[in-house]
N, C-alpha and C. Protein backbone atom coordinates (compact mmCIF):
# COMPACT_ATOMS: atom_id res chain seq x y z
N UNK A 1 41.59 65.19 -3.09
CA UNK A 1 41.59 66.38 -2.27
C UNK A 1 40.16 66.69 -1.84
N UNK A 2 40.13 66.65 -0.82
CA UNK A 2 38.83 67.25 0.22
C UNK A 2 38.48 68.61 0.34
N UNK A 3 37.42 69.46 -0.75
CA UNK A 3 37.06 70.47 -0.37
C UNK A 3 36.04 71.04 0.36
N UNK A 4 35.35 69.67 1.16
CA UNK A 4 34.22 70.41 2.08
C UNK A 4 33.67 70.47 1.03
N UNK A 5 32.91 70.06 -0.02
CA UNK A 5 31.73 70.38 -0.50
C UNK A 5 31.15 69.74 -1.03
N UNK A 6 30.47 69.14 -0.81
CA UNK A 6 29.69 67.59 -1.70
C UNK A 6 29.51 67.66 -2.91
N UNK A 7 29.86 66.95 -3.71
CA UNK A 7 30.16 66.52 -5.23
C UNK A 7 28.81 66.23 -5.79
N UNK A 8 27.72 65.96 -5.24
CA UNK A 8 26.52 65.94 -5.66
C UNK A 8 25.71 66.67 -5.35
N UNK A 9 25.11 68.20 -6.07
CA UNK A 9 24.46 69.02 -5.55
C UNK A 9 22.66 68.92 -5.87
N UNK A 10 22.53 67.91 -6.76
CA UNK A 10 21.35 67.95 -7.12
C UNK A 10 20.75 66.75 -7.18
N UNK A 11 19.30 66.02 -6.91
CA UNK A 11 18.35 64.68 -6.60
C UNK A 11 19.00 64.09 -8.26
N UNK A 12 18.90 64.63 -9.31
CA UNK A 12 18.99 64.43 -10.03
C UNK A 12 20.63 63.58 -10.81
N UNK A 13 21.49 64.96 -10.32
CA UNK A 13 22.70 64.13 -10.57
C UNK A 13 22.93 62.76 -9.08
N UNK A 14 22.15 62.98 -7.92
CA UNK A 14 22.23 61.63 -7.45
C UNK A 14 21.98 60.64 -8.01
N UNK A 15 20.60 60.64 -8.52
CA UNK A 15 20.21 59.19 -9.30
C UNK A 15 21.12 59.00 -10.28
N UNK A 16 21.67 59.84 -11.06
CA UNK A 16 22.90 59.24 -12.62
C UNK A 16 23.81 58.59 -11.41
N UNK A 17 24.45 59.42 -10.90
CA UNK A 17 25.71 58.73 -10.01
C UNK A 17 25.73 57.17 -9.49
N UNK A 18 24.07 57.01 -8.66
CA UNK A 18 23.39 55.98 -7.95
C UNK A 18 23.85 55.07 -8.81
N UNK A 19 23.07 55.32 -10.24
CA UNK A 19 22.55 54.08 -11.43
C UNK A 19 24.12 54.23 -12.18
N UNK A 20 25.30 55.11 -12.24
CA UNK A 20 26.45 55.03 -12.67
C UNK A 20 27.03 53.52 -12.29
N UNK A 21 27.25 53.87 -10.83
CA UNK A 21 28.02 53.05 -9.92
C UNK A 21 27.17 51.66 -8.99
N UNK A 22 25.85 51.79 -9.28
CA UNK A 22 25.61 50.35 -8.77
C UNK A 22 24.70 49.60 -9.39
N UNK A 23 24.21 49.70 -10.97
CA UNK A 23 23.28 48.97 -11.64
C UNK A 23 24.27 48.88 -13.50
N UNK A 24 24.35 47.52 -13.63
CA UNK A 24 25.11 47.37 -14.91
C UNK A 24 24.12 47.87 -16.37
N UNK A 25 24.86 48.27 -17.03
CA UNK A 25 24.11 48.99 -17.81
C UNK A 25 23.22 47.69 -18.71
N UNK A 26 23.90 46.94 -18.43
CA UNK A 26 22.90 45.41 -19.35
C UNK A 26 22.92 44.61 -18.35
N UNK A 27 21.85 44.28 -17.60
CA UNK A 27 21.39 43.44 -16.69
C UNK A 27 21.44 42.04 -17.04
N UNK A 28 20.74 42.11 -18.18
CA UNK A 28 20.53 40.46 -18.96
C UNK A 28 21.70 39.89 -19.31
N UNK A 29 22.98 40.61 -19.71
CA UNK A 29 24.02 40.17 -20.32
C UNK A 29 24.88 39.70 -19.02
N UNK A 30 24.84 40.52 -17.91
CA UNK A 30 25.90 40.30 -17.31
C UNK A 30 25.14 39.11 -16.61
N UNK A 31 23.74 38.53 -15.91
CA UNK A 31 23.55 37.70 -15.52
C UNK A 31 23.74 36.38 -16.73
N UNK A 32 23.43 36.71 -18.08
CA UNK A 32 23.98 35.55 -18.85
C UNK A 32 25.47 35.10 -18.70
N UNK A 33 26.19 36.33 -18.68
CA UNK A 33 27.84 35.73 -18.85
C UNK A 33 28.05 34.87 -17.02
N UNK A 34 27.13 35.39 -16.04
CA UNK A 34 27.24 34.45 -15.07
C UNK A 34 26.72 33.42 -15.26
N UNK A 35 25.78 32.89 -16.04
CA UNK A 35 25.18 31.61 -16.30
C UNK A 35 26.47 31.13 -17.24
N UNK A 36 26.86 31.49 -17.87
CA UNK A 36 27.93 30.72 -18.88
C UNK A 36 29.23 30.49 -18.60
N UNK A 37 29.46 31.35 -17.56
CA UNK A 37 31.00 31.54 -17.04
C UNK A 37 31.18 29.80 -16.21
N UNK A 38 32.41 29.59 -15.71
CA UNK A 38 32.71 28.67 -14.95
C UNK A 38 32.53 28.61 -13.11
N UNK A 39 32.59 30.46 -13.05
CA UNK A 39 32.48 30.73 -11.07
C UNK A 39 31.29 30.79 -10.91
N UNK A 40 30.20 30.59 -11.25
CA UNK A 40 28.95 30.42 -10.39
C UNK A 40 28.48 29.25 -10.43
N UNK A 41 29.30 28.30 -9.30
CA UNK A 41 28.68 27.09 -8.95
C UNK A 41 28.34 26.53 -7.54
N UNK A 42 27.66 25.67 -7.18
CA UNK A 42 27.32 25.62 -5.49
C UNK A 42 28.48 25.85 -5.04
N UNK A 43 29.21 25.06 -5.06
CA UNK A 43 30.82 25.19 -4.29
C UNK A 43 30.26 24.86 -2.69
N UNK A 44 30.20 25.22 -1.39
CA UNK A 44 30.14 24.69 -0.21
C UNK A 44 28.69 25.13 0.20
N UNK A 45 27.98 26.10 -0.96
CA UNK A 45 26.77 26.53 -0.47
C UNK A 45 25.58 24.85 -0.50
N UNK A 46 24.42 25.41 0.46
CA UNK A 46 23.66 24.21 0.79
C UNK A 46 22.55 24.58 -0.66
N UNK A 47 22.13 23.62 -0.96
CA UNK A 47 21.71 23.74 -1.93
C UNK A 47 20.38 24.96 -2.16
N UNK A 48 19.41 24.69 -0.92
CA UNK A 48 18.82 26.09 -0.98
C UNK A 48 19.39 27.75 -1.35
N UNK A 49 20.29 27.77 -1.06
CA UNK A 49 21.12 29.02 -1.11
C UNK A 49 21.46 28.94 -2.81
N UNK A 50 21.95 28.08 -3.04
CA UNK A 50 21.98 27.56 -4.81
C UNK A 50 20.77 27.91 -5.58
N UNK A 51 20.18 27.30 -5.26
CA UNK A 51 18.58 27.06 -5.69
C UNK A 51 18.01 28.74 -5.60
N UNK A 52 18.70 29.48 -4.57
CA UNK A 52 17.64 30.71 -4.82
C UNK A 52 18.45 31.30 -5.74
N UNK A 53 19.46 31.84 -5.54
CA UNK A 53 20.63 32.07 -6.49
C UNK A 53 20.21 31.80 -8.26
N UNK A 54 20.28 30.26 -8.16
CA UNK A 54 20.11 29.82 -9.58
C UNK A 54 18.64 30.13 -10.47
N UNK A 55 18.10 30.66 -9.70
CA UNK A 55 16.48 30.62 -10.00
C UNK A 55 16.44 31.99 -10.22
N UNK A 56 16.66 33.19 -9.18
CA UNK A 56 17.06 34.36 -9.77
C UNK A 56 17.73 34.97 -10.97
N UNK A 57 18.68 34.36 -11.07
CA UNK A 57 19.83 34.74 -12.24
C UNK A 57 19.18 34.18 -13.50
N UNK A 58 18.47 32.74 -13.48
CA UNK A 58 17.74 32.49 -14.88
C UNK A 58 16.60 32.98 -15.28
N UNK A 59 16.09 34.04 -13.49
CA UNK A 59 14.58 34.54 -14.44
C UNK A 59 15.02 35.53 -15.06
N UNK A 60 16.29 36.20 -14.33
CA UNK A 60 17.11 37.73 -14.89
C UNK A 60 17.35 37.74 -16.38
N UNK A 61 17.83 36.25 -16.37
CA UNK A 61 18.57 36.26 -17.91
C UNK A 61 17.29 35.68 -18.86
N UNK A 62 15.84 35.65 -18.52
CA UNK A 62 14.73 35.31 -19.14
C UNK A 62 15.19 33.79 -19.79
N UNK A 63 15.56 32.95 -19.22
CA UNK A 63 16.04 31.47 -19.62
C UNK A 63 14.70 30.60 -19.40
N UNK A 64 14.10 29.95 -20.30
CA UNK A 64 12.71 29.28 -20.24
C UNK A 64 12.56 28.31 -20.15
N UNK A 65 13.89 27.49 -21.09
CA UNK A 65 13.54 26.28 -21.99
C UNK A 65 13.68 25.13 -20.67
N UNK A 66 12.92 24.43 -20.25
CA UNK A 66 13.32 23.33 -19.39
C UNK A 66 14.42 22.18 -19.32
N UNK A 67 15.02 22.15 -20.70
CA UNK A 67 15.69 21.45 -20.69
C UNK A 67 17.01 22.31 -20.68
N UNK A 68 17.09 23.48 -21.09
CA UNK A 68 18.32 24.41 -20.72
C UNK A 68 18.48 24.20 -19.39
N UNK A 69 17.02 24.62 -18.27
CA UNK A 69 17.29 25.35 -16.93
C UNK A 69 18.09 23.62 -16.35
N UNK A 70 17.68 22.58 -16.89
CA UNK A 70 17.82 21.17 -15.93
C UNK A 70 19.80 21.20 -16.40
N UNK A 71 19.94 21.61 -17.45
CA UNK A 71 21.66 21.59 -18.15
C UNK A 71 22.40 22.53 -16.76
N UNK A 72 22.07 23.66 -16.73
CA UNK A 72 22.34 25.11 -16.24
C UNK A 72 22.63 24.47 -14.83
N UNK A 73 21.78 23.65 -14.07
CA UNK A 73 21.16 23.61 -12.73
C UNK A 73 22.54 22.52 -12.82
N UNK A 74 22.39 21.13 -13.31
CA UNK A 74 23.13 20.02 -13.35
C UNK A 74 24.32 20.26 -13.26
N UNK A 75 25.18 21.25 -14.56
CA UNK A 75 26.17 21.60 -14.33
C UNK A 75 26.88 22.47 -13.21
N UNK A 76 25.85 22.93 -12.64
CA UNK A 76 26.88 23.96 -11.78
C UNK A 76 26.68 23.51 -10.30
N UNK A 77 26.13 22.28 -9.94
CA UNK A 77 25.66 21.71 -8.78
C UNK A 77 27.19 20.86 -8.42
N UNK A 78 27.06 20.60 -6.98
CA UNK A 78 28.34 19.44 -6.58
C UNK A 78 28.24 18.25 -7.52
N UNK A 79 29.11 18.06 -7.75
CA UNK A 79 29.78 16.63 -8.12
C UNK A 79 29.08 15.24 -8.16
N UNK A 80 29.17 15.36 -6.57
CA UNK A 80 28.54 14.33 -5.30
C UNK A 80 26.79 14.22 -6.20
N UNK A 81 26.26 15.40 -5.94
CA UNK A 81 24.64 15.80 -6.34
C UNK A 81 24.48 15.43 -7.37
N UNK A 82 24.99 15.79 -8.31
CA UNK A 82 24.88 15.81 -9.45
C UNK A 82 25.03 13.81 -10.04
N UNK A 83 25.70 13.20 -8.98
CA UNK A 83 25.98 12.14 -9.71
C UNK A 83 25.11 11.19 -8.92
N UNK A 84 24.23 11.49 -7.69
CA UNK A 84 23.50 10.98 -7.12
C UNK A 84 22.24 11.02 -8.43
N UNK A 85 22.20 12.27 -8.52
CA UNK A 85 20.83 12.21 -9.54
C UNK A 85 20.84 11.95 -10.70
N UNK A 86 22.17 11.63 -11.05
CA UNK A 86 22.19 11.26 -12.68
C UNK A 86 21.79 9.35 -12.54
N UNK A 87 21.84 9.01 -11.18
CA UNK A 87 22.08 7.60 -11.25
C UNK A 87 20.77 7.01 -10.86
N UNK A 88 20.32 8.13 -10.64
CA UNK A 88 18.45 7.25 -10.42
C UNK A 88 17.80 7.32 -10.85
N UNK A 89 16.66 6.43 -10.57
CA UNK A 89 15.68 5.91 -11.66
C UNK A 89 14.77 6.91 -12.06
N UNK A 90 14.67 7.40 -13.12
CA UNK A 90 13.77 8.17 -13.32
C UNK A 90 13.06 8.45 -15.02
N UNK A 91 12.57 8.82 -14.89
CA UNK A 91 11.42 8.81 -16.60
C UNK A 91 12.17 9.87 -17.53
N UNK A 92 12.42 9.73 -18.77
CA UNK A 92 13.25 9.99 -19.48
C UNK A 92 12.69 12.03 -19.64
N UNK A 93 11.40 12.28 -18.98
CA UNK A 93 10.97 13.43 -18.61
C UNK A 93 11.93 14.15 -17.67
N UNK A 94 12.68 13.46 -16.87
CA UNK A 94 13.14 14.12 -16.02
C UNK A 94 14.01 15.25 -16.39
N UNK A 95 14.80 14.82 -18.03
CA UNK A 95 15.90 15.59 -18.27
C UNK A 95 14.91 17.33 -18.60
N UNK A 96 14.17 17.35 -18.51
CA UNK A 96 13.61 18.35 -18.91
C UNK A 96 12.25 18.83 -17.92
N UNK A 97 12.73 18.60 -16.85
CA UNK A 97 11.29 18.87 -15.37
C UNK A 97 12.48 19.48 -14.28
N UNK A 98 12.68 20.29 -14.55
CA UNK A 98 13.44 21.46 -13.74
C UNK A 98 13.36 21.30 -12.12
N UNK A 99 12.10 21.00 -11.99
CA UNK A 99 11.53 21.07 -10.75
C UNK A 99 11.92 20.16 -9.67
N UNK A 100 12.12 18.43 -10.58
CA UNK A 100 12.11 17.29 -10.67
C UNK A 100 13.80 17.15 -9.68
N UNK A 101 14.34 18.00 -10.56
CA UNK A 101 16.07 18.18 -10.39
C UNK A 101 16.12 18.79 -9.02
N UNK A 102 15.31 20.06 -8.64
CA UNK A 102 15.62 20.70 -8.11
C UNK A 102 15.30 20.02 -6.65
N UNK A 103 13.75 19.45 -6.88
CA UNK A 103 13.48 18.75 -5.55
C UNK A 103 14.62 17.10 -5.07
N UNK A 104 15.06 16.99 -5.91
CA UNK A 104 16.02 15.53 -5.81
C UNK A 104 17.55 15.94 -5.43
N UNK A 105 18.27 17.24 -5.61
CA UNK A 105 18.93 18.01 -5.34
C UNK A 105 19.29 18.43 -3.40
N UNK A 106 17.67 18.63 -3.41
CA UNK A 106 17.32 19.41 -2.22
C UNK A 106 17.52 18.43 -1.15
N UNK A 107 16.70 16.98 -1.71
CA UNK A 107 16.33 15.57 -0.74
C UNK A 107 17.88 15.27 -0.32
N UNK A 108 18.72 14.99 -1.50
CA UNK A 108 20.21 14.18 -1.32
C UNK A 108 20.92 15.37 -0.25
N UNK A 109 20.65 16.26 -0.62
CA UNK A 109 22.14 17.76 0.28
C UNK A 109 20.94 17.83 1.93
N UNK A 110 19.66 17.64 1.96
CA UNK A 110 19.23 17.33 3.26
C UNK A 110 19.83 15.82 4.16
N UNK A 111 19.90 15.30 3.29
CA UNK A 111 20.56 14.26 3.64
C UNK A 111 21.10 13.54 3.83
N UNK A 112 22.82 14.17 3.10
CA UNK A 112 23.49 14.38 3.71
C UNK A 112 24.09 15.13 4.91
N UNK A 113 23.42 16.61 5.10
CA UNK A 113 23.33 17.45 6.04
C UNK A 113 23.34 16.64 7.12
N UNK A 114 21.87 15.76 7.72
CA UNK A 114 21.53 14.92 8.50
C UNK A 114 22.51 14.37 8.79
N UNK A 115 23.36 13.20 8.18
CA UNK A 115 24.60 12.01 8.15
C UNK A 115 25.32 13.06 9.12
N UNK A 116 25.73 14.30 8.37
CA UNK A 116 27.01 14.88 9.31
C UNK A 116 26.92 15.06 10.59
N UNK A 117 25.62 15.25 10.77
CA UNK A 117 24.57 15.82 12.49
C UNK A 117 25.04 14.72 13.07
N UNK A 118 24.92 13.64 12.60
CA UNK A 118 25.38 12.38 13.21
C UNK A 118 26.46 11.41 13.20
């Protein structure tokens, strides 16, 4: 029921309301249960869009370890990606150079991109 009178009369009860309804009361937890859950994976996104995504959510959830972030990244990447980069040559460092993943990730989904252009 609509009485004409706004439900928020004060700066104050705005901000509770604000931080009620659009900030989770555990930030860290809920970006962990998205790192652990099964729905946050590339799915049709290009890998940049992944990559910012995935990089956000693990600084949220304070995730450090390099060989976690390369698990985290691996698993939730395409199929296709994921099995391109598991199959090349690389120094047994790699499983744990985040970076390594991310740039070899980036090269294969550019290039496939390209193939389709053509």
């Amino acid at each position: 029921m609509d009485t004409g009178i706004f439900p928020i009369q004060t700066w104050e009860n705005f901000e509770q309301q604000f931080w009620l309804h659009f900030f989770p009361i555990n930030v860290e937890v809920d970006v962990i249960n998205a790192l652990e859950g099964t729905s946050y994976h590339q799915g049709n996104r290009m890998v940049d869009d992944y990559l910012n995504s995935f990089q956000a959510l693990v600084s949220d959830a304070s995730y450090t370890d390099p060989q976690t972030l390369v698990v985290k990244f691996q698993r939730d990447l395409r199929l296709g990606i994921q099995n391109q980069i598991a199959t090349m040559p690389y120094e047994q460092s790699a499983n744990t150079n985040p970076d390594a993943w991310y740039r070899a990730a980036w090269r294969i989904d550019q290039a496939c991109f390209a193939n389709k252009a053509f």
